[in-house]
C-alpha atoms as a PDB file:
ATOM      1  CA  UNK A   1      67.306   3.217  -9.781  1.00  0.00           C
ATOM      2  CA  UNK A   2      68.062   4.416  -6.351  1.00  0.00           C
ATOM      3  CA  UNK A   3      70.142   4.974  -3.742  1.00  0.00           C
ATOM      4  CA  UNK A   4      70.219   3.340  -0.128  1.00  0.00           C
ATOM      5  CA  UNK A   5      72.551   3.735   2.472  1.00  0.00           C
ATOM      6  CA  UNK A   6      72.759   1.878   5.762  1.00  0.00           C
ATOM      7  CA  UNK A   7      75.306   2.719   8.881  1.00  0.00           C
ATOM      8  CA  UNK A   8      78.561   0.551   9.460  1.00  0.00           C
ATOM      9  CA  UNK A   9      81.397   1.072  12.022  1.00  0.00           C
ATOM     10  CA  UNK A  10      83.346   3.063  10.454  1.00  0.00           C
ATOM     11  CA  UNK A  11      80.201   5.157   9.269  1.00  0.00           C
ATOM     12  CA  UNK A  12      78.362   5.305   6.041  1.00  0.00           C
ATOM     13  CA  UNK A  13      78.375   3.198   2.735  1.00  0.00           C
ATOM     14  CA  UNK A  14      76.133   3.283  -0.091  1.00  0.00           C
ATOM     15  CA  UNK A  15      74.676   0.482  -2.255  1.00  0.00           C
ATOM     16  CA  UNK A  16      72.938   1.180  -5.718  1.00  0.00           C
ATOM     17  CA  UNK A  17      70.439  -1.270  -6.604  1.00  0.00           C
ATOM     18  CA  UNK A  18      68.245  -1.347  -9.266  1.00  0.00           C
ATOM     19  CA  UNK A  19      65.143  -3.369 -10.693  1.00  0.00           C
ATOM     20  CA  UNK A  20      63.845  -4.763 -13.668  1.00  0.00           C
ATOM     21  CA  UNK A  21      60.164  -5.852 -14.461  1.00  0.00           C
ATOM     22  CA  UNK A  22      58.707  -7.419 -17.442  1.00  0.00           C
ATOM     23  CA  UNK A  23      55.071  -8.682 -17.545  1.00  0.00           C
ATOM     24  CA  UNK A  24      54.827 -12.053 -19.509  1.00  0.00           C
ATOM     25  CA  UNK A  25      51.491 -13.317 -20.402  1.00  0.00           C
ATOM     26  CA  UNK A  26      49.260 -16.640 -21.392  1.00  0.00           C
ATOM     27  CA  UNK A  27      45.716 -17.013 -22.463  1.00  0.00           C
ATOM     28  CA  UNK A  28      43.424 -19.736 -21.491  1.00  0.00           C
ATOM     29  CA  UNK A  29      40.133 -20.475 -23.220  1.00  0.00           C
ATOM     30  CA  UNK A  30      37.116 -21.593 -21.692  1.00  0.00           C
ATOM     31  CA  UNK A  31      33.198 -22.258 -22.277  1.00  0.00           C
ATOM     32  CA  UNK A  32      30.331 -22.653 -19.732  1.00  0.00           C
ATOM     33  CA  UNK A  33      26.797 -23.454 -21.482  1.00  0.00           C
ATOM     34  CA  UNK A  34      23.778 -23.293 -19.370  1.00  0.00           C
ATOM     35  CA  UNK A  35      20.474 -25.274 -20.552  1.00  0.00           C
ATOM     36  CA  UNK A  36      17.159 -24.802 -19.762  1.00  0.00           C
ATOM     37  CA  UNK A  37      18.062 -20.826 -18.959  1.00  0.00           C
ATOM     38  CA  UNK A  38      14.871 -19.552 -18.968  1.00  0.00           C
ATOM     39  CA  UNK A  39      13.565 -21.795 -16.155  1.00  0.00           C
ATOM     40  CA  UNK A  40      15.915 -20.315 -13.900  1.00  0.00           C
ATOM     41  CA  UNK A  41      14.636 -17.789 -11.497  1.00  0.00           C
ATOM     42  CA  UNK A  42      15.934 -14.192 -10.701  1.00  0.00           C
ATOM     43  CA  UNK A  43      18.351 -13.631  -7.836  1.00  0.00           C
ATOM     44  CA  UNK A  44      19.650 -17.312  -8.425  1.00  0.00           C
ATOM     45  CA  UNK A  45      23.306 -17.618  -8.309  1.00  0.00           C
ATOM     46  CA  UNK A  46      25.010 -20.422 -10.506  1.00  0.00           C
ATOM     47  CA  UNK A  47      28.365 -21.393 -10.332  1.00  0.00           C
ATOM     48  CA  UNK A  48      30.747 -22.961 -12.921  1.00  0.00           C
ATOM     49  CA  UNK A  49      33.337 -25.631 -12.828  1.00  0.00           C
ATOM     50  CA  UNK A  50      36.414 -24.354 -11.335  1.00  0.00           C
ATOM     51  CA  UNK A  51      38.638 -24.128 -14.643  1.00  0.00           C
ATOM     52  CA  UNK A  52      42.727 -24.054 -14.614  1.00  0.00           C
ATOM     53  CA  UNK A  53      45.636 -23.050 -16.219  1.00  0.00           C
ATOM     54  CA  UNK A  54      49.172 -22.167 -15.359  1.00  0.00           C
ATOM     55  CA  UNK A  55      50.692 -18.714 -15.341  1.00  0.00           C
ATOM     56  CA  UNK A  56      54.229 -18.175 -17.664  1.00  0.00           C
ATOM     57  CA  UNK A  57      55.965 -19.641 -14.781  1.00  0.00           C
ATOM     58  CA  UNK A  58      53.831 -22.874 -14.952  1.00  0.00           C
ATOM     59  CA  UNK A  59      52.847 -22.191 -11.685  1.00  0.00           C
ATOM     60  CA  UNK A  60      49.190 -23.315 -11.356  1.00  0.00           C
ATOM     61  CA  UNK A  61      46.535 -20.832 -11.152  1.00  0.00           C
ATOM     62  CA  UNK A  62      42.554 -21.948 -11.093  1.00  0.00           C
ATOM     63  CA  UNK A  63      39.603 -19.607 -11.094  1.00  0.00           C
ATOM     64  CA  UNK A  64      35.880 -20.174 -12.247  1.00  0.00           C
ATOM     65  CA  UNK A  65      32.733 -18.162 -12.926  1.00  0.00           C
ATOM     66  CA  UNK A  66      29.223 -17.147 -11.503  1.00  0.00           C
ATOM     67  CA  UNK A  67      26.113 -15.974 -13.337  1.00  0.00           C
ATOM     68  CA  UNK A  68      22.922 -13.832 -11.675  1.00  0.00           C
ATOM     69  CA  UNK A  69      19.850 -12.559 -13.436  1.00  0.00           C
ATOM     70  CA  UNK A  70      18.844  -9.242 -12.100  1.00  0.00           C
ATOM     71  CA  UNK A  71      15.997  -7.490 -12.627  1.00  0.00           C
ATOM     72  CA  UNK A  72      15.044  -4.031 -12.301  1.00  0.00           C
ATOM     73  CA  UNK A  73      18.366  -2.795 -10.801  1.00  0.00           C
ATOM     74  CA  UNK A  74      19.994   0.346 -11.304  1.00  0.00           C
ATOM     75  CA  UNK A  75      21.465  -1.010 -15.221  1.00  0.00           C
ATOM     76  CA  UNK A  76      18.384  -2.374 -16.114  1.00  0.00           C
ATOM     77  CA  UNK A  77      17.429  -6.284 -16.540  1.00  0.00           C
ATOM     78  CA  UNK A  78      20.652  -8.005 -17.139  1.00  0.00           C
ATOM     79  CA  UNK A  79      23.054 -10.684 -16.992  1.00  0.00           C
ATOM     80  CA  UNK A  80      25.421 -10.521 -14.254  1.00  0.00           C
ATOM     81  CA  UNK A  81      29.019 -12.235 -14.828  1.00  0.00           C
ATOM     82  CA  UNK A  82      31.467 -12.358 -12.046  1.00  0.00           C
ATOM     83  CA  UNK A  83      35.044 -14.411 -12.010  1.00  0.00           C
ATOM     84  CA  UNK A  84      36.193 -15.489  -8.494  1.00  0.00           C
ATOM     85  CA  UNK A  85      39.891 -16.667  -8.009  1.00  0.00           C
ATOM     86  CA  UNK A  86      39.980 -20.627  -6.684  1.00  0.00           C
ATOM     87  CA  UNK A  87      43.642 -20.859  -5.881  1.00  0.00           C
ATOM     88  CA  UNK A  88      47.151 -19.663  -6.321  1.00  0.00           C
ATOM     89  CA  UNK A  89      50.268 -19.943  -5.284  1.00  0.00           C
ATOM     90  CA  UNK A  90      51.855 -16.716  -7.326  1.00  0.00           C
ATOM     91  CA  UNK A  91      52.175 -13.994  -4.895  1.00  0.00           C
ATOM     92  CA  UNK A  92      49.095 -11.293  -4.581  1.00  0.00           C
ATOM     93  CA  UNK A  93      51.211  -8.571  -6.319  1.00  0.00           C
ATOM     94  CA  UNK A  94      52.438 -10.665  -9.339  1.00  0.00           C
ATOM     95  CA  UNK A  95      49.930 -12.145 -10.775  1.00  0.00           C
ATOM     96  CA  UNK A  96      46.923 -10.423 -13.133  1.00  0.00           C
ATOM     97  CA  UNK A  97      43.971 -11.589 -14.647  1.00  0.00           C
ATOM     98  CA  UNK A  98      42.122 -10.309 -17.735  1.00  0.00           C
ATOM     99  CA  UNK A  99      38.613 -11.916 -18.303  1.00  0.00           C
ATOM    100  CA  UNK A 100      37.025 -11.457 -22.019  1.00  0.00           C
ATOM    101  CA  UNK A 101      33.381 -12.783 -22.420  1.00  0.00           C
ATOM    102  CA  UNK A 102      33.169 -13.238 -26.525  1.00  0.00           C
ATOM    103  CA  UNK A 103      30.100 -11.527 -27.429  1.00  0.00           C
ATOM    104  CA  UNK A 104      29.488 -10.539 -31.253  1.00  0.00           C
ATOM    105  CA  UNK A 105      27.547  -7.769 -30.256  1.00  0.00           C
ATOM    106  CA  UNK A 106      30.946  -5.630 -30.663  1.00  0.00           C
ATOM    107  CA  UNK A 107      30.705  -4.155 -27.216  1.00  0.00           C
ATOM    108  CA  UNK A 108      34.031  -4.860 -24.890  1.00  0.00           C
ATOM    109  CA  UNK A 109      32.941  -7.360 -21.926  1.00  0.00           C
ATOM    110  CA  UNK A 110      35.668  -7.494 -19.626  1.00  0.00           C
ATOM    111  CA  UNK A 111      36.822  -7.622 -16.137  1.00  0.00           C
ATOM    112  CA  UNK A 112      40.175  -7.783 -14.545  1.00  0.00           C
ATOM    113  CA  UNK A 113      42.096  -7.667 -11.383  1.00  0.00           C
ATOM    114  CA  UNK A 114      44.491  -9.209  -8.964  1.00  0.00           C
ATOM    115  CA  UNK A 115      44.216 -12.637  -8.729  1.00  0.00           C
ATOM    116  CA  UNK A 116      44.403 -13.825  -4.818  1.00  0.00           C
ATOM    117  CA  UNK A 117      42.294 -16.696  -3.672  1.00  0.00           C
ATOM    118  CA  UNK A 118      38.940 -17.129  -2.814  1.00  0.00           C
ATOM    119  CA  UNK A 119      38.615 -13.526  -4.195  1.00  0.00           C
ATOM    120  CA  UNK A 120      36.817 -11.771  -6.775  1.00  0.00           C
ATOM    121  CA  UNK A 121      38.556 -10.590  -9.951  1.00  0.00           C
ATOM    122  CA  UNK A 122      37.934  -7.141 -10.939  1.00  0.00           C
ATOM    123  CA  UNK A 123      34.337  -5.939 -11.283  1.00  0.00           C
ATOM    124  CA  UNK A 124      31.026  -7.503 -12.633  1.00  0.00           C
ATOM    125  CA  UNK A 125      30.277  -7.945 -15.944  1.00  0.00           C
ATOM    126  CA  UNK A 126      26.771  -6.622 -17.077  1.00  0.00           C
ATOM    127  CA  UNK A 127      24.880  -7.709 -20.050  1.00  0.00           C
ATOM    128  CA  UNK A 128      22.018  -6.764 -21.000  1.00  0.00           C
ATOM    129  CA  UNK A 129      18.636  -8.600 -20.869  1.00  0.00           C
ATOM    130  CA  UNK A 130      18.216  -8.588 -24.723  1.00  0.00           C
ATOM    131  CA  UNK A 131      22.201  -8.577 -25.642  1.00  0.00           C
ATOM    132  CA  UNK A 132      22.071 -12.346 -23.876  1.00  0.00           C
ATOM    133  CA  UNK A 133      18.833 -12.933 -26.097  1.00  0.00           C
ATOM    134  CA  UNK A 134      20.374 -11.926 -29.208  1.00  0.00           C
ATOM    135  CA  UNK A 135      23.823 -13.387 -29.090  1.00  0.00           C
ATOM    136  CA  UNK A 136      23.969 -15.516 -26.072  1.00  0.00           C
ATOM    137  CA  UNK A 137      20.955 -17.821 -26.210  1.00  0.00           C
ATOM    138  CA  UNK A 138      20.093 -20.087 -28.757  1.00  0.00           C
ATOM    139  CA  UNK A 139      17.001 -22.933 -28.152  1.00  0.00           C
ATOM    140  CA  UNK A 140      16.964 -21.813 -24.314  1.00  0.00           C
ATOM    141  CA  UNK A 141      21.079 -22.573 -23.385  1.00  0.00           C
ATOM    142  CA  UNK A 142      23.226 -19.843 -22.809  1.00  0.00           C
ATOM    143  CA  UNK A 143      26.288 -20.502 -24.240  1.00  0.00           C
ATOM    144  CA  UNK A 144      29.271 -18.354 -22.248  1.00  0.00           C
ATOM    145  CA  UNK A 145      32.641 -18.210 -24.038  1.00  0.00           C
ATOM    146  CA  UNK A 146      35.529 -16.640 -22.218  1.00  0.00           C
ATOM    147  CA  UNK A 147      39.187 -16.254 -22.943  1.00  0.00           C
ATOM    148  CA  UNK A 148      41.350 -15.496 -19.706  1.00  0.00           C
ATOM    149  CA  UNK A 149      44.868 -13.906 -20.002  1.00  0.00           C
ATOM    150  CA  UNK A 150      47.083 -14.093 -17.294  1.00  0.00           C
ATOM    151  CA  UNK A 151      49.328 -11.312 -16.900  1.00  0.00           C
ATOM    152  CA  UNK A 152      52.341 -12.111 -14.684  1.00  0.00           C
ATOM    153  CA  UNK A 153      55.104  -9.930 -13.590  1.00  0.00           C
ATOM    154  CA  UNK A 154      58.783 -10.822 -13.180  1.00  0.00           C
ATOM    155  CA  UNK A 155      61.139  -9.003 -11.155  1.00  0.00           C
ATOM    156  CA  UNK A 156      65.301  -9.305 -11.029  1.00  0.00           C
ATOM    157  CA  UNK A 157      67.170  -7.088  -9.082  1.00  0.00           C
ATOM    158  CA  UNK A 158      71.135  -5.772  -9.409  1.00  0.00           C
ATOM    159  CA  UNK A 159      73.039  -4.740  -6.676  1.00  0.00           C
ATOM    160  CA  UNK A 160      76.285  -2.675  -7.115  1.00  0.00           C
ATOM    161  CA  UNK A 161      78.208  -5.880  -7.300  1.00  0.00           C
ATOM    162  CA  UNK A 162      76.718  -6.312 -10.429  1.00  0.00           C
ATOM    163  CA  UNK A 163      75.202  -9.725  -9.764  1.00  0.00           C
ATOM    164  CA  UNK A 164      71.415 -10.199 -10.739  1.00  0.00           C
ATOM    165  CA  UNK A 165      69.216 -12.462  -8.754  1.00  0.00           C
ATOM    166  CA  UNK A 166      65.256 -13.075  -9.238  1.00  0.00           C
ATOM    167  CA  UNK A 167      62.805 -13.100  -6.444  1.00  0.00           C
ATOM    168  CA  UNK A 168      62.480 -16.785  -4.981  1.00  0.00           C
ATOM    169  CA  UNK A 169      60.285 -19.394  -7.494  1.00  0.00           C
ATOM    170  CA  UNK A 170      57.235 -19.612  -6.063  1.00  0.00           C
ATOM    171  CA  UNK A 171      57.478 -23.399  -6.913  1.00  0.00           C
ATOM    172  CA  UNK A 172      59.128 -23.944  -4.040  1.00  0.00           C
ATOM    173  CA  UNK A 173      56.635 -22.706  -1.525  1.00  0.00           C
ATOM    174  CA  UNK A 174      54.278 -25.308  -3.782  1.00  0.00           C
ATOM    175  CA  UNK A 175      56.957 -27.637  -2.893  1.00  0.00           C
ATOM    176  CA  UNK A 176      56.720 -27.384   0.708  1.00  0.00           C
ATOM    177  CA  UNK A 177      53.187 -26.745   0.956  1.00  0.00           C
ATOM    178  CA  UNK A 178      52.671 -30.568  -0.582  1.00  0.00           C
ATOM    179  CA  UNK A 179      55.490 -32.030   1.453  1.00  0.00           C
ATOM    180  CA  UNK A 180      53.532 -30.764   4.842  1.00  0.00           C
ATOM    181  CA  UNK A 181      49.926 -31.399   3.118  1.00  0.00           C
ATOM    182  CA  UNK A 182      50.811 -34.777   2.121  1.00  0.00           C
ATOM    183  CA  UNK A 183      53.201 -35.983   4.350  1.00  0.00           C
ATOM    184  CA  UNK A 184      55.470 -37.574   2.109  1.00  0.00           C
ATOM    185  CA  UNK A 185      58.859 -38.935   4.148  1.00  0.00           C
ATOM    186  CA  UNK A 186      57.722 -36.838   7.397  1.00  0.00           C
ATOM    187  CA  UNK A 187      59.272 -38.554  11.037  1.00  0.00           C
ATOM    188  CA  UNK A 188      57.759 -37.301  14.018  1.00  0.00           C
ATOM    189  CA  UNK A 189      54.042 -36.580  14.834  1.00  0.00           C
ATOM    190  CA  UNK A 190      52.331 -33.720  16.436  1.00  0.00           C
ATOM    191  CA  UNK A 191      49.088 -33.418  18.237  1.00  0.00           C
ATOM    192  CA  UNK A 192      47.158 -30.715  18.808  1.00  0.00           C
ATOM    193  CA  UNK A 193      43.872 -31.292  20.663  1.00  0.00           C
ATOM    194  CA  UNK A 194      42.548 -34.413  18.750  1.00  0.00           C
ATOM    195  CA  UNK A 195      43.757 -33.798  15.862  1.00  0.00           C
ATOM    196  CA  UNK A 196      47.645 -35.251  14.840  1.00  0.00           C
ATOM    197  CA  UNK A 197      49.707 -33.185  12.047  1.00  0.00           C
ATOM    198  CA  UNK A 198      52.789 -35.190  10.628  1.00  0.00           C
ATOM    199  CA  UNK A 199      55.927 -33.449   9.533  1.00  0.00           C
ATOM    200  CA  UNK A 200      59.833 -33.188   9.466  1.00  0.00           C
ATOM    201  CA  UNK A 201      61.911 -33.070  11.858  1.00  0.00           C
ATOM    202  CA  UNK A 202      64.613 -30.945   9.913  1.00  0.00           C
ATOM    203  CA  UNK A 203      61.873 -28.211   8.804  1.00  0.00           C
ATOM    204  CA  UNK A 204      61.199 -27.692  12.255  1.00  0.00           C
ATOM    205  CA  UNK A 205      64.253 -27.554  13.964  1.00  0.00           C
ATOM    206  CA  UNK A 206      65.462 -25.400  11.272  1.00  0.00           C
ATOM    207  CA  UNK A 207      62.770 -23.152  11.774  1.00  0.00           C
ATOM    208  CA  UNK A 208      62.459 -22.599  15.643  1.00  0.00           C
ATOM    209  CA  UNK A 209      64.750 -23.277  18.108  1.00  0.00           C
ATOM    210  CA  UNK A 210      62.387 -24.774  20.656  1.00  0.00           C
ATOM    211  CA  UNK A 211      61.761 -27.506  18.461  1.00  0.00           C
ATOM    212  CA  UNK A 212      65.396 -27.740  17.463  1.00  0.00           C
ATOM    213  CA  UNK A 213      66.333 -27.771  21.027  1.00  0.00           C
ATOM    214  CA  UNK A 214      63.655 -29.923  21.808  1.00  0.00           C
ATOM    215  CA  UNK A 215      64.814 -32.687  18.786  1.00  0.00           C
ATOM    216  CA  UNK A 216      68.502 -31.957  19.615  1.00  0.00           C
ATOM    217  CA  UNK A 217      68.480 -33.408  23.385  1.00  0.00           C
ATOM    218  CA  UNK A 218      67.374 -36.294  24.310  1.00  0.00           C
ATOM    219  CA  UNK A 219      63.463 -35.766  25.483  1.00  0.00           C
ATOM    220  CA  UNK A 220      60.897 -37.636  25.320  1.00  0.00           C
ATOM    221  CA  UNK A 221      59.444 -36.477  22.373  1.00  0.00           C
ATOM    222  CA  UNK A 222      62.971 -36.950  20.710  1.00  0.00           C
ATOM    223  CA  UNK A 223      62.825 -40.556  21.697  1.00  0.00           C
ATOM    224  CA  UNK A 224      58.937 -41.198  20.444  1.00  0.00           C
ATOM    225  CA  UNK A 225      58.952 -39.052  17.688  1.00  0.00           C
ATOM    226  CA  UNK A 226      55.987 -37.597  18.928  1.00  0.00           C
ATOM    227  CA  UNK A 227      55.299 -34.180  20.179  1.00  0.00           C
ATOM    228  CA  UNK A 228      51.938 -32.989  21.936  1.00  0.00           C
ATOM    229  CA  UNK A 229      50.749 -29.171  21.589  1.00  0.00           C
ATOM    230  CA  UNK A 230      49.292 -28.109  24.620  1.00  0.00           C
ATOM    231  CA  UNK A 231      47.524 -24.329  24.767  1.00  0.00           C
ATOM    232  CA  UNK A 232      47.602 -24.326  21.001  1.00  0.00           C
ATOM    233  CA  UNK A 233      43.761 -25.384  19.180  1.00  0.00           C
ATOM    234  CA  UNK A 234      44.221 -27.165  16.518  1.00  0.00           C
ATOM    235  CA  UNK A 235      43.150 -24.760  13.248  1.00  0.00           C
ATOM    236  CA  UNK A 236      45.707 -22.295  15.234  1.00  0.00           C
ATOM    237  CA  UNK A 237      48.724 -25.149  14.816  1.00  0.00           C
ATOM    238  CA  UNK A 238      47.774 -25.883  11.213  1.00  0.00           C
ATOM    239  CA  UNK A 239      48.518 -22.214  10.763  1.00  0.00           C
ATOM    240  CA  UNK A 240      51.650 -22.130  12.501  1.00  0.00           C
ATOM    241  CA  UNK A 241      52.693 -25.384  10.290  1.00  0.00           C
ATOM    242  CA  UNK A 242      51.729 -23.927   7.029  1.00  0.00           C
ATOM    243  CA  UNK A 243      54.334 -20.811   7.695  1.00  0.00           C
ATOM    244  CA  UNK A 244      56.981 -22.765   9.520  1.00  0.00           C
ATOM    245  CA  UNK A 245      57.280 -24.510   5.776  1.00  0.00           C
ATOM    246  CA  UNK A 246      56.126 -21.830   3.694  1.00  0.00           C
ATOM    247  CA  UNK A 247      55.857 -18.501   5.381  1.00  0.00           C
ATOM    248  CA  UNK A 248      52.738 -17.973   4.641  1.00  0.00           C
ATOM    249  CA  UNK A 249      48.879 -17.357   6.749  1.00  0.00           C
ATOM    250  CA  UNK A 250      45.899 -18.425   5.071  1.00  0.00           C
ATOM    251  CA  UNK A 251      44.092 -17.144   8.220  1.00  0.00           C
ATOM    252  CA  UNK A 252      45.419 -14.320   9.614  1.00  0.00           C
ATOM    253  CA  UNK A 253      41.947 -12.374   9.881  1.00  0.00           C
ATOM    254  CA  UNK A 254      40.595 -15.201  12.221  1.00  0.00           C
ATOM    255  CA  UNK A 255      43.594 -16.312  14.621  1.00  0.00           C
ATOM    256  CA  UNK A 256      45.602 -12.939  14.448  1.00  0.00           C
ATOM    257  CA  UNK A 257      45.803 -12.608  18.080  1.00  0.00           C
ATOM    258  CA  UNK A 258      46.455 -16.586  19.012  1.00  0.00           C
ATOM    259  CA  UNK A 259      48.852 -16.572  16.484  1.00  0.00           C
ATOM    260  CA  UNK A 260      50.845 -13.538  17.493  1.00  0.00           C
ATOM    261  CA  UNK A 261      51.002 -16.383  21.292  1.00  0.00           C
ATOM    262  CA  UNK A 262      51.558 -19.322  19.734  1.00  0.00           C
ATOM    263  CA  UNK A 263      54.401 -17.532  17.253  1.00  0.00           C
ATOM    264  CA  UNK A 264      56.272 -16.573  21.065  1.00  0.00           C
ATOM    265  CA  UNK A 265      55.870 -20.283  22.312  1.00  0.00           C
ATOM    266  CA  UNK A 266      57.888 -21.305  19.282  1.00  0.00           C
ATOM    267  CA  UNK A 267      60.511 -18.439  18.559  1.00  0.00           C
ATOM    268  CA  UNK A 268      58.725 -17.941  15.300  1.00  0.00           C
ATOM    269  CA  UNK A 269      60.253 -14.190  15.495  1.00  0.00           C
ATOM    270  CA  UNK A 270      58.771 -13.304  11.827  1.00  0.00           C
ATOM    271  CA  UNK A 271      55.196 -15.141  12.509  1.00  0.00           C
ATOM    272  CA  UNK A 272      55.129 -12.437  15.436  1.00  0.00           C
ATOM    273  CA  UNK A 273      55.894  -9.693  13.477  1.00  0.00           C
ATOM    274  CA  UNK A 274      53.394  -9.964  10.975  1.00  0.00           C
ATOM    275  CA  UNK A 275      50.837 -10.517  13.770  1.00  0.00           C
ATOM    276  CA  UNK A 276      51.885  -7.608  15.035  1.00  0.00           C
ATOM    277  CA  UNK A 277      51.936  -5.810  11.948  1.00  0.00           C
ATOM    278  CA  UNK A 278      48.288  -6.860  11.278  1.00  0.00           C
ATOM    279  CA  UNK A 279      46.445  -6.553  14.767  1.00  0.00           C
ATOM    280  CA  UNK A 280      48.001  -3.311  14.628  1.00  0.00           C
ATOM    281  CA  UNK A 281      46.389  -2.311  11.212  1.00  0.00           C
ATOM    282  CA  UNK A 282      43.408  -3.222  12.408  1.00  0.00           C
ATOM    283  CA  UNK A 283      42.952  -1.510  15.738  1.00  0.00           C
ATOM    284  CA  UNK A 284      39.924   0.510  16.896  1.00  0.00           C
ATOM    285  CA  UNK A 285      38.259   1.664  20.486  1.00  0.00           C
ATOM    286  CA  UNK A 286      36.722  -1.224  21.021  1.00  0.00           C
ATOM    287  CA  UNK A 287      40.041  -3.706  20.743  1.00  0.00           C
ATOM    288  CA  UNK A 288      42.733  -1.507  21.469  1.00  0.00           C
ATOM    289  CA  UNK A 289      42.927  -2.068  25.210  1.00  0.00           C
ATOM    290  CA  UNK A 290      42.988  -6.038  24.828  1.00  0.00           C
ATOM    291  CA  UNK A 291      45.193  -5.545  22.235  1.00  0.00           C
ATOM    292  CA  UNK A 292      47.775  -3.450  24.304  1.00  0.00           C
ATOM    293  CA  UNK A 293      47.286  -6.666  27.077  1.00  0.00           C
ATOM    294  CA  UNK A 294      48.037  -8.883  24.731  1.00  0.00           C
ATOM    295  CA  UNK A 295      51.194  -6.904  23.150  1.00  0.00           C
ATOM    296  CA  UNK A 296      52.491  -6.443  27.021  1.00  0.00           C
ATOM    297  CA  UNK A 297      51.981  -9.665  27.776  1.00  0.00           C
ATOM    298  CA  UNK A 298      53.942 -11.448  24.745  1.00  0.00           C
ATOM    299  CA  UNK A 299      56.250  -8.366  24.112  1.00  0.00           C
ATOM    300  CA  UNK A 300      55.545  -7.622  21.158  1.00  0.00           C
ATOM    301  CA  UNK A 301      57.177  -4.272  21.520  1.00  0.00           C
ATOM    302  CA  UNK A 302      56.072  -2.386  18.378  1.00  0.00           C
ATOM    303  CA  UNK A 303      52.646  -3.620  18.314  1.00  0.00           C
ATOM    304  CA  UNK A 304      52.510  -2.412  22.266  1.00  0.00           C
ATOM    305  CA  UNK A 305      53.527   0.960  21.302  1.00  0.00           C
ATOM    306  CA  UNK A 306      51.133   1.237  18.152  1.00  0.00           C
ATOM    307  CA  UNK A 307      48.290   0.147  21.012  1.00  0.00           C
ATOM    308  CA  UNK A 308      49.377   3.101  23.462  1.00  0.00           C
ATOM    309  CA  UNK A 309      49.506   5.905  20.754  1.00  0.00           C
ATOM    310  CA  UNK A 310      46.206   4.729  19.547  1.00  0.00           C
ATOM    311  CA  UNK A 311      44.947   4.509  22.866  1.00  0.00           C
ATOM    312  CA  UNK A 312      46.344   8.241  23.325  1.00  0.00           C
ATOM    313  CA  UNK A 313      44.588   9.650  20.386  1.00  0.00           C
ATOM    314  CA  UNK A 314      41.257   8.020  20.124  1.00  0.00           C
ATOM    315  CA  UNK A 315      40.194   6.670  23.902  1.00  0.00           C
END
């Protein structure tokens, strides 16, 4: 529990809030068997079927595995198991996977870690060269048997009024995400470059006021239903559409700084700020300067006074 107070007219008030967090689990199991093992050279990396299961909240969660002889590194010849996230939807900081390999030598094989996608889950698993011949390998096919228990956390909150409320489902960024992916009911049409993205009017407008003025009087783009992107590439726009429905970046690393533009263009005020929030986290010598152009340029005020301060210290 703690404390928080924020300034009002007639000068302070405090609000209590406090949190609760339970961790509810499910266990998926899941086999991978391998033939003809010993024809397959060191160094090769194989890859299983991507597997799936759904978290306590149902929400879909899919992951899948990759195998690696090694020889002579620093444990020895071995068998090298690694688990790689495919997708979720379940925010990075509530959702947990434990991979189990079931081996009947009686040692522990697992690994576990965040699940976020496209990225690895916890550390490798390493078994030994004669472990896989004893108990994994029978008539030359490795037969891999995993169990994988997702571990996801739940948070409600209480304010001092008393009234509990639960961090958003994240169904409904699934929701959203399909009803831009697969353009179910959408009315008007937006190009970028060659490419055309269809979506809803209402989700726009409601989401920027450029396109809500732009829907609101009568333009021509309000009359055709069609609206052409100019200075925006393509793969930027498609990021710019995936958080004007769901708030969320799949590619911040890459388009960072065209974002951060693009995000101004469109009075997409929180877009900016976590632009801003990551160019600055990444700054150095060598991108500082541009990146104090580009923050003057666009004001983005806070990012232009993280580039000066870093310029200050380190150029």
């Amino acid at each position: 529990t703690f404390t928080e107070t924020s300034a009002t007219t007639s000068g302070f008030s405090k609000m209590e809030q406090s949190c609760k967090t339970t961790v509810k689990s499910t266990t998926v199991s899941n086999s991978w068997i391998v033939q003809k093992y010993s024809s397959i050279g060191s160094n090769v990396k194989l890859r299983s079927m991507v597997f799936t299961g759904a978290a306590h909240s149902r929400q879909p969660v899919s992951w899948y595995y990759q195998i690696e002889k090694q020889t002579n590194n620093y444990n020895g010849n071995c068998l090298v198991i690694e688990a790689f996230a495919d997708s979720t939807y379940i925010p990075r900081f509530r959702i947990h996977g434990e991979i189990h390999l079931d081996c009947r030598s009686g040692n522990n094989y697992t690994c576990s870690g965040v699940l976020e996608t496209d990225t690895k889950i916890g550390n490798s698993i390493n078994v030994s060269t004669s472990t896989v011949n004893s108990y994994l390998l029978a008539n030359d096919t490795l037969t891999l048997r995993f169990k994988c228990t997702l571990h996801e956390q739940h948070v409600n909150w209480t304010s001092k009024q008393g009234v509990d409320q639960q961090i958003p489902d994240a169904q409904l960024v699934i929701h959203l995400d399909d009803l831009l992916t697969k353009s179910t009911f959408s009315d008007v049409t937006l190009i970028a470059g060659k490419k055309k993205f269809l979506a809803h009017k209402a989700i726009l407008a409601a989401r920027s006021s450029v396109f809500a003025a732009m829907f609101n009087h009568e333009m021509q783009e309000s009359k055709e239903n069609v609206v052409k992107i100019t200075d925006i590439k393509p793969e930027v726009f498609q990021e710019v559409l995936r958080f004007i429905y769901t708030g969320t970046v799949q590619k911040m690393d890459q388009f960072a700084s065209d974002l951060l533009i693009a995000a101004e263009m469109y009075a997409l005020d929180n877009l900016k700020s976590k632009c801003g929030d990551h160019l600055g986290s990444t700054l150095s010598v060598e991108t500082a300067t541009a990146t104090l152009a580009l923050a003057d340029k666009h004001n983005a005020l806070a990012l232009k006074q993280q580039a000066i301060q870093f310029i200050s210290k380190h150029v």
